[in-house]
PDB file of N, CA and C in Angstrom:
ATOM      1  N   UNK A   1      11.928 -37.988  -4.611  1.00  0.00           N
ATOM      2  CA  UNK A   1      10.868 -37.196  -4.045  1.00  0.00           C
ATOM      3  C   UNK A   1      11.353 -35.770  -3.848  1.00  0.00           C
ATOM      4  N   UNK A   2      10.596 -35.186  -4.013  1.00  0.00           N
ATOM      5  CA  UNK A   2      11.137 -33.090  -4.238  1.00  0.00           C
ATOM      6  C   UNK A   2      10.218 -32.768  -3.068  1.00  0.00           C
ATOM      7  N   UNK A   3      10.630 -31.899  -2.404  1.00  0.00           N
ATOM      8  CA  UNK A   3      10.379 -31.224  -1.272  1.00  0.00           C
ATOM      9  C   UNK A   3       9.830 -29.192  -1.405  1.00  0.00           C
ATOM     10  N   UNK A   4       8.997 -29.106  -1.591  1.00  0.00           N
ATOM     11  CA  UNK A   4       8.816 -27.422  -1.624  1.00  0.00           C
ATOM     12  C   UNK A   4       9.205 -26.977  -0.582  1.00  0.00           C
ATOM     13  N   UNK A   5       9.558 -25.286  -0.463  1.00  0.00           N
ATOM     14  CA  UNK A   5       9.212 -24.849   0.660  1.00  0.00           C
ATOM     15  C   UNK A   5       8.810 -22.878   0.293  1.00  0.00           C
ATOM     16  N   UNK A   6       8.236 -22.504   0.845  1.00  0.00           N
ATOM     17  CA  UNK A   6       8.130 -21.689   0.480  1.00  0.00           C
ATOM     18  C   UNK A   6       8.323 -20.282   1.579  1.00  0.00           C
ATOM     19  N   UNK A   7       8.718 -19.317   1.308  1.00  0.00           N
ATOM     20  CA  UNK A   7       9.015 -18.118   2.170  1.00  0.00           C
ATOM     21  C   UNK A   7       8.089 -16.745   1.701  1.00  0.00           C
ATOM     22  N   UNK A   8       8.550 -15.802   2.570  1.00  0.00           N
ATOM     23  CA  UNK A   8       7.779 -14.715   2.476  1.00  0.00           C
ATOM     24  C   UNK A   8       8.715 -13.250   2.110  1.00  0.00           C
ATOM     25  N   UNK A   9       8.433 -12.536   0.750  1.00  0.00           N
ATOM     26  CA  UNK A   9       9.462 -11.645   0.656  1.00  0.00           C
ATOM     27  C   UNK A   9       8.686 -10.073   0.639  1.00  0.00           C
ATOM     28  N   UNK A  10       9.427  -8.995   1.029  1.00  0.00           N
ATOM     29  CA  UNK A  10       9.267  -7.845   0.652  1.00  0.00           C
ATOM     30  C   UNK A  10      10.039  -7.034  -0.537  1.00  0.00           C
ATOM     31  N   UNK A  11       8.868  -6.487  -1.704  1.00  0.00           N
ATOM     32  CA  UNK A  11       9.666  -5.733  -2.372  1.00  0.00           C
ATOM     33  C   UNK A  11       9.386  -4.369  -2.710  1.00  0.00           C
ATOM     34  N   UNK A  12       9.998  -3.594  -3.239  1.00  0.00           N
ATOM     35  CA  UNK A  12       9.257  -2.255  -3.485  1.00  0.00           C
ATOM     36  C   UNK A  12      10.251  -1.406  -5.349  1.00  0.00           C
ATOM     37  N   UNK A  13       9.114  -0.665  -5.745  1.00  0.00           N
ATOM     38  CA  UNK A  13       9.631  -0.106  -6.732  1.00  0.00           C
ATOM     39  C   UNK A  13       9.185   1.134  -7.003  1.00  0.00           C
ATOM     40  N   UNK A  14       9.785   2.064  -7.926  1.00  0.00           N
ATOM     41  CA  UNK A  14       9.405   3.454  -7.629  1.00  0.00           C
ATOM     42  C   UNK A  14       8.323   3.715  -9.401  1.00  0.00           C
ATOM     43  N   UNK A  15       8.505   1.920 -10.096  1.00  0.00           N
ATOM     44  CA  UNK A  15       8.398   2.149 -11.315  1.00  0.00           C
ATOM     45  C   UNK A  15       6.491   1.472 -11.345  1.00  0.00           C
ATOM     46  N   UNK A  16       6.008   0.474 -11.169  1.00  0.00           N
ATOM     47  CA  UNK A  16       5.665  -0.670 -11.441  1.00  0.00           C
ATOM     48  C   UNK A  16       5.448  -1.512  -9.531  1.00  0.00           C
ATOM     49  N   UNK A  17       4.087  -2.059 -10.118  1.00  0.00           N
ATOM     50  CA  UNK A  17       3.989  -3.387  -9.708  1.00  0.00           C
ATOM     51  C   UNK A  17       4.962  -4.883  -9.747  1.00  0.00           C
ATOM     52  N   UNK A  18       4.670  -4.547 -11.146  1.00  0.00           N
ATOM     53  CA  UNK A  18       5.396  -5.987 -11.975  1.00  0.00           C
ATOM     54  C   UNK A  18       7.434  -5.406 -11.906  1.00  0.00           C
ATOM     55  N   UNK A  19       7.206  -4.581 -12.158  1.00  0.00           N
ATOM     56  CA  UNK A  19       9.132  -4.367 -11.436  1.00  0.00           C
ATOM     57  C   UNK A  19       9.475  -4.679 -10.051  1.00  0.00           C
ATOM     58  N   UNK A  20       8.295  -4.066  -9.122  1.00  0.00           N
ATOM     59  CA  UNK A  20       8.757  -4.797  -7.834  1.00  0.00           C
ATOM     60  C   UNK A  20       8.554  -6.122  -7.852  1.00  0.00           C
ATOM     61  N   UNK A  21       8.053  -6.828  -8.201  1.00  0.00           N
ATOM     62  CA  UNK A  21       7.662  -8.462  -8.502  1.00  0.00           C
ATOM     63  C   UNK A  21       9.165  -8.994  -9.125  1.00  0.00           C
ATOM     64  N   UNK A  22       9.702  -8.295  -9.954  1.00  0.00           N
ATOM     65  CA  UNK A  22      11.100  -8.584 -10.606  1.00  0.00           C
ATOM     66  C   UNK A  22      12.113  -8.719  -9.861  1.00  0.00           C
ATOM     67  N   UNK A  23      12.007  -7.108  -9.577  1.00  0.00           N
ATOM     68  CA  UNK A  23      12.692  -6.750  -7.632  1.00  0.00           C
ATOM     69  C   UNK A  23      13.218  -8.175  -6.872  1.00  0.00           C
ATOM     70  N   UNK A  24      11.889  -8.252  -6.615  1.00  0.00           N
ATOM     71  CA  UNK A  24      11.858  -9.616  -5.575  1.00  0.00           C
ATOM     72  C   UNK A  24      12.428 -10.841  -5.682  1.00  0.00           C
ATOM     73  N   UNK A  25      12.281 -10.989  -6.782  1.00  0.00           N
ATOM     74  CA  UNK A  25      12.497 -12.488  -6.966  1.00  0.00           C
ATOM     75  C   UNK A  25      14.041 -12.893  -7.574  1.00  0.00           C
ATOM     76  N   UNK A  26      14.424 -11.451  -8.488  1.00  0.00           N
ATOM     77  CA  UNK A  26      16.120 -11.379  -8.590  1.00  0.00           C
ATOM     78  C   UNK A  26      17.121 -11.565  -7.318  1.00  0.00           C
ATOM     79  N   UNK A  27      16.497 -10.797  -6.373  1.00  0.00           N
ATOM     80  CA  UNK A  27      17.271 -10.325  -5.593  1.00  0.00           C
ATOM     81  C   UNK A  27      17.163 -11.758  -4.510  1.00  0.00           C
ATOM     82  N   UNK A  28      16.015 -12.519  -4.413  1.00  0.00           N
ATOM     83  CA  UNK A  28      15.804 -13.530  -4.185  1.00  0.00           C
ATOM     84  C   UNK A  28      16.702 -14.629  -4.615  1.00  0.00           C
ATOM     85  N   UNK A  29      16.621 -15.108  -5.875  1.00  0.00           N
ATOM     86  CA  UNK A  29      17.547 -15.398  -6.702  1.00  0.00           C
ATOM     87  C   UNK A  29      19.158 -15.558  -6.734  1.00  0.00           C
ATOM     88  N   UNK A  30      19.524 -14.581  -5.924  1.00  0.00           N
ATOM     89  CA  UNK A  30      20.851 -14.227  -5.563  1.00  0.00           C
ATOM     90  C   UNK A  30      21.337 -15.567  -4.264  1.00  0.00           C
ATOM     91  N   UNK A  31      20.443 -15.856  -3.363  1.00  0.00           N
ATOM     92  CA  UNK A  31      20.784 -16.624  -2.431  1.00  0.00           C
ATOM     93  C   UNK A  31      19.991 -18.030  -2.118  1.00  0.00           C
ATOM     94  N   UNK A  32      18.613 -18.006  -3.033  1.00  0.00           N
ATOM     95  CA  UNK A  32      18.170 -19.161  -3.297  1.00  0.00           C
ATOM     96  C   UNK A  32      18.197 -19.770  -4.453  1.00  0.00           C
ATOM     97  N   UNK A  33      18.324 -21.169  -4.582  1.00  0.00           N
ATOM     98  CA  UNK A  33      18.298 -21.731  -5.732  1.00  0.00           C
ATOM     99  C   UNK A  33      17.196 -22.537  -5.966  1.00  0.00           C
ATOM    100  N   UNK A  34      16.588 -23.154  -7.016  1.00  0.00           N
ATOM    101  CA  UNK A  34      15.339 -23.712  -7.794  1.00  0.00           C
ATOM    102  C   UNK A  34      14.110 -23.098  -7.814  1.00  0.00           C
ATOM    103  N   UNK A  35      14.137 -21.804  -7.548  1.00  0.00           N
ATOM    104  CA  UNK A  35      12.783 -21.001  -7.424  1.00  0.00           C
ATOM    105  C   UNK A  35      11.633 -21.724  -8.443  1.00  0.00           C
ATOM    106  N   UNK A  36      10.712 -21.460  -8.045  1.00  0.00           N
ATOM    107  CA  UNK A  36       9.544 -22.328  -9.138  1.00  0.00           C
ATOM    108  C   UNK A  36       8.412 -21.869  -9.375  1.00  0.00           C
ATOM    109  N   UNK A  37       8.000 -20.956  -8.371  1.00  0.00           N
ATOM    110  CA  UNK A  37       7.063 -19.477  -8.323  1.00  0.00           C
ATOM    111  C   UNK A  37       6.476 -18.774  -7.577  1.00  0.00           C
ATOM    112  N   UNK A  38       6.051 -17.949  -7.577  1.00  0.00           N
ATOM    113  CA  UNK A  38       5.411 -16.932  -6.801  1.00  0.00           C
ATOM    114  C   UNK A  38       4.095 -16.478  -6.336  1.00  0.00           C
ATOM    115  N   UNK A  39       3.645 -15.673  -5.569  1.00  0.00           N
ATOM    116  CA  UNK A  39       2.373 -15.691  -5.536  1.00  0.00           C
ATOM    117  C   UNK A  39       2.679 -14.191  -5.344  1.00  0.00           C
ATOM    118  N   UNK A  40       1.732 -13.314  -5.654  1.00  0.00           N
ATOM    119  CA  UNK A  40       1.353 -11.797  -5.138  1.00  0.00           C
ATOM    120  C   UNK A  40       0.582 -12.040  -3.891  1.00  0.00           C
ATOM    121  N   UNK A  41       0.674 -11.644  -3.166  1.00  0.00           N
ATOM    122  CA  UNK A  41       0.149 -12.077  -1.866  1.00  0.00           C
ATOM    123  C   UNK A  41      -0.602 -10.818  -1.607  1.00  0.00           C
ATOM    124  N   UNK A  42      -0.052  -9.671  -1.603  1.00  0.00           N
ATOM    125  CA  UNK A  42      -0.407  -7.845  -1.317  1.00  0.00           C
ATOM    126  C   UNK A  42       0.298  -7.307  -1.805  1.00  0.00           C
ATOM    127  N   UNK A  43      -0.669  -6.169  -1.813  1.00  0.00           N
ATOM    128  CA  UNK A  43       0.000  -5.030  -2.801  1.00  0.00           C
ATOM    129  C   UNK A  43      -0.124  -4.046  -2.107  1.00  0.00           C
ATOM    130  N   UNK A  44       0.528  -2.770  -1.764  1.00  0.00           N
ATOM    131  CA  UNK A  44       0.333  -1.625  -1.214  1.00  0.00           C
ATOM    132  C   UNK A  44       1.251  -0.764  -2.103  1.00  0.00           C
ATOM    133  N   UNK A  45       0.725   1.156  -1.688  1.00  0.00           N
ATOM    134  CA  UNK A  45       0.909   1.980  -2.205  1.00  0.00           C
ATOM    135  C   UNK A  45       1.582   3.124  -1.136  1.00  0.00           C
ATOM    136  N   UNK A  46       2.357   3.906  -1.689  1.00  0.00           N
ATOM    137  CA  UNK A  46       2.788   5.130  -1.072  1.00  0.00           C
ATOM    138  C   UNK A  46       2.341   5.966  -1.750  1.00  0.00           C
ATOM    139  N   UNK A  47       1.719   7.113  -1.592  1.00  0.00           N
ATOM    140  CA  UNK A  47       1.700   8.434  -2.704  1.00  0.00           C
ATOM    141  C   UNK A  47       2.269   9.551  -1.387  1.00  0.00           C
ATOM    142  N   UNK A  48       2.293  10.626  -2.301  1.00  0.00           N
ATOM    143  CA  UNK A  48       2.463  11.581  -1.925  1.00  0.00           C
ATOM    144  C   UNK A  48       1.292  12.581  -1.294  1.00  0.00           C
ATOM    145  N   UNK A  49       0.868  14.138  -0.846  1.00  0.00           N
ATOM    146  CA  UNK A  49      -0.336  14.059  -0.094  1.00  0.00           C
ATOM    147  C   UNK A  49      -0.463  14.696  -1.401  1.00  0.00           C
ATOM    148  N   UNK A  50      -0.368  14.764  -2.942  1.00  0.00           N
ATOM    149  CA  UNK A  50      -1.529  14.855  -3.580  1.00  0.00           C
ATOM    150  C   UNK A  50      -2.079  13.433  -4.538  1.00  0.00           C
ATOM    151  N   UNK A  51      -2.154  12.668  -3.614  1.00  0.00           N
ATOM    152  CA  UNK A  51      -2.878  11.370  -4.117  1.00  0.00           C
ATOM    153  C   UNK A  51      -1.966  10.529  -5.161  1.00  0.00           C
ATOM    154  N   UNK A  52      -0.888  11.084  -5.916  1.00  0.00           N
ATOM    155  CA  UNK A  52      -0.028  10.097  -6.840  1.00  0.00           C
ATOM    156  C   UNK A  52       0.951   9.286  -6.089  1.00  0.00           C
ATOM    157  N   UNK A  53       0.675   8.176  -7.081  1.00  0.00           N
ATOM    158  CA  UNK A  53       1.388   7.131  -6.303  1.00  0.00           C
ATOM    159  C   UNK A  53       3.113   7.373  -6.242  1.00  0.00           C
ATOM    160  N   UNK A  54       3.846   7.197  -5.275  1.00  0.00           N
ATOM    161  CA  UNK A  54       5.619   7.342  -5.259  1.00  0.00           C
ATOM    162  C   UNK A  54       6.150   6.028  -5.191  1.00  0.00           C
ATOM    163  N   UNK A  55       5.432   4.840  -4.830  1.00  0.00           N
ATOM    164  CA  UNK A  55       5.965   3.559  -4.781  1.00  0.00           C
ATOM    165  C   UNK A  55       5.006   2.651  -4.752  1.00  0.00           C
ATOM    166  N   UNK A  56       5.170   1.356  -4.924  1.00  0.00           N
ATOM    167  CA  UNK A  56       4.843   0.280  -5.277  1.00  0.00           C
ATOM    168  C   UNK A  56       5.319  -1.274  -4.119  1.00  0.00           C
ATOM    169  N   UNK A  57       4.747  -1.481  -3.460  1.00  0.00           N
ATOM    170  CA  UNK A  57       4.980  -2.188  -2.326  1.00  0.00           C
ATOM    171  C   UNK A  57       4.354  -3.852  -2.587  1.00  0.00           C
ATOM    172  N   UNK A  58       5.213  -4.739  -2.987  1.00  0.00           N
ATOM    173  CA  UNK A  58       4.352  -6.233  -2.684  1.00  0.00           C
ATOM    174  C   UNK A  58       5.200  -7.302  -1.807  1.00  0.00           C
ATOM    175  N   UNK A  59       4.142  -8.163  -1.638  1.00  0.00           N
ATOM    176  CA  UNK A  59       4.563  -9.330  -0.618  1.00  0.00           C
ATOM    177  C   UNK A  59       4.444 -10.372  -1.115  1.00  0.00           C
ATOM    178  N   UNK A  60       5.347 -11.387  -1.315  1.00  0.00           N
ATOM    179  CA  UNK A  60       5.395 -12.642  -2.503  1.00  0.00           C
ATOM    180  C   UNK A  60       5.766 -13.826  -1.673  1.00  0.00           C
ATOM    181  N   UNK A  61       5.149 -14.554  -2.100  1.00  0.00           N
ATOM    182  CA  UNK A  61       5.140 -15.749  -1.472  1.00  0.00           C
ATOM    183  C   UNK A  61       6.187 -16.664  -2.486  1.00  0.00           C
ATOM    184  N   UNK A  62       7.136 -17.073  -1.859  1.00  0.00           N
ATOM    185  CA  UNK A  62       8.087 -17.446  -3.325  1.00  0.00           C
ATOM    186  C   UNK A  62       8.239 -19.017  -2.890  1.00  0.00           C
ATOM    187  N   UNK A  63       8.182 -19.775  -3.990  1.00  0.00           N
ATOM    188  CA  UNK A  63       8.594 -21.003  -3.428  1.00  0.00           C
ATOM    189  C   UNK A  63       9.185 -21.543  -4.678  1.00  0.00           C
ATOM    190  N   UNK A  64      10.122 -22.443  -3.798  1.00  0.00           N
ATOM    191  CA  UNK A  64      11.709 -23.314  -4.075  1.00  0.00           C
ATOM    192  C   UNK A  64      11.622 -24.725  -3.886  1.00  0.00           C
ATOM    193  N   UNK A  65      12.310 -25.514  -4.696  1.00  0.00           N
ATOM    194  CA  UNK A  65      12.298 -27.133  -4.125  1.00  0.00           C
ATOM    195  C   UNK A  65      13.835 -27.042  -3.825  1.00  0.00           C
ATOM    196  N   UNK A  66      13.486 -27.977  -2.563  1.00  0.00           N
ATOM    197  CA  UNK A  66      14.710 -28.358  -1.815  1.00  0.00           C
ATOM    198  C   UNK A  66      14.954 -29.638  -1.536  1.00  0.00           C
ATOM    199  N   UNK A  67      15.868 -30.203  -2.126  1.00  0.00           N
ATOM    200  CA  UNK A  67      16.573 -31.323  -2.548  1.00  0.00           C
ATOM    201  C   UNK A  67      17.501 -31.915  -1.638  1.00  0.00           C
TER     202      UNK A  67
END
């Protein structure tokens, strides 16, 4: 019987959505093992005050089986 569990991560990138999504889940990766997937949970933005975006902000719901 396999057991999920799932956590909550912050990531950010100066490039991309989908790089901070990469971001996340590498760096994730580093200290968890069996990752199995993710969710985009939110997305947020930084710009600068003339409206362009400077970063890329998401919140991932990552989940792992734990054995």
């Amino acid at each position: 019987m396999s057991v999920a569990k799932i956590i909550e991560v912050n990531a950010a990138s100066k490039t991309s959505i989908e790089d901070a999504v990469k971001v996340g889940l590498s760096k994730t990766a580093e200290t968890v093992k069996n990752l199995k997937g993710a969710w985009v949970n939110e997305i947020k933005v930084v710009t600068d005050d003339g409206g362009n975006v400077t970063e890329w902000r998401v919140n991932l719901r990552i989940s792992f089986v734990v054995s």
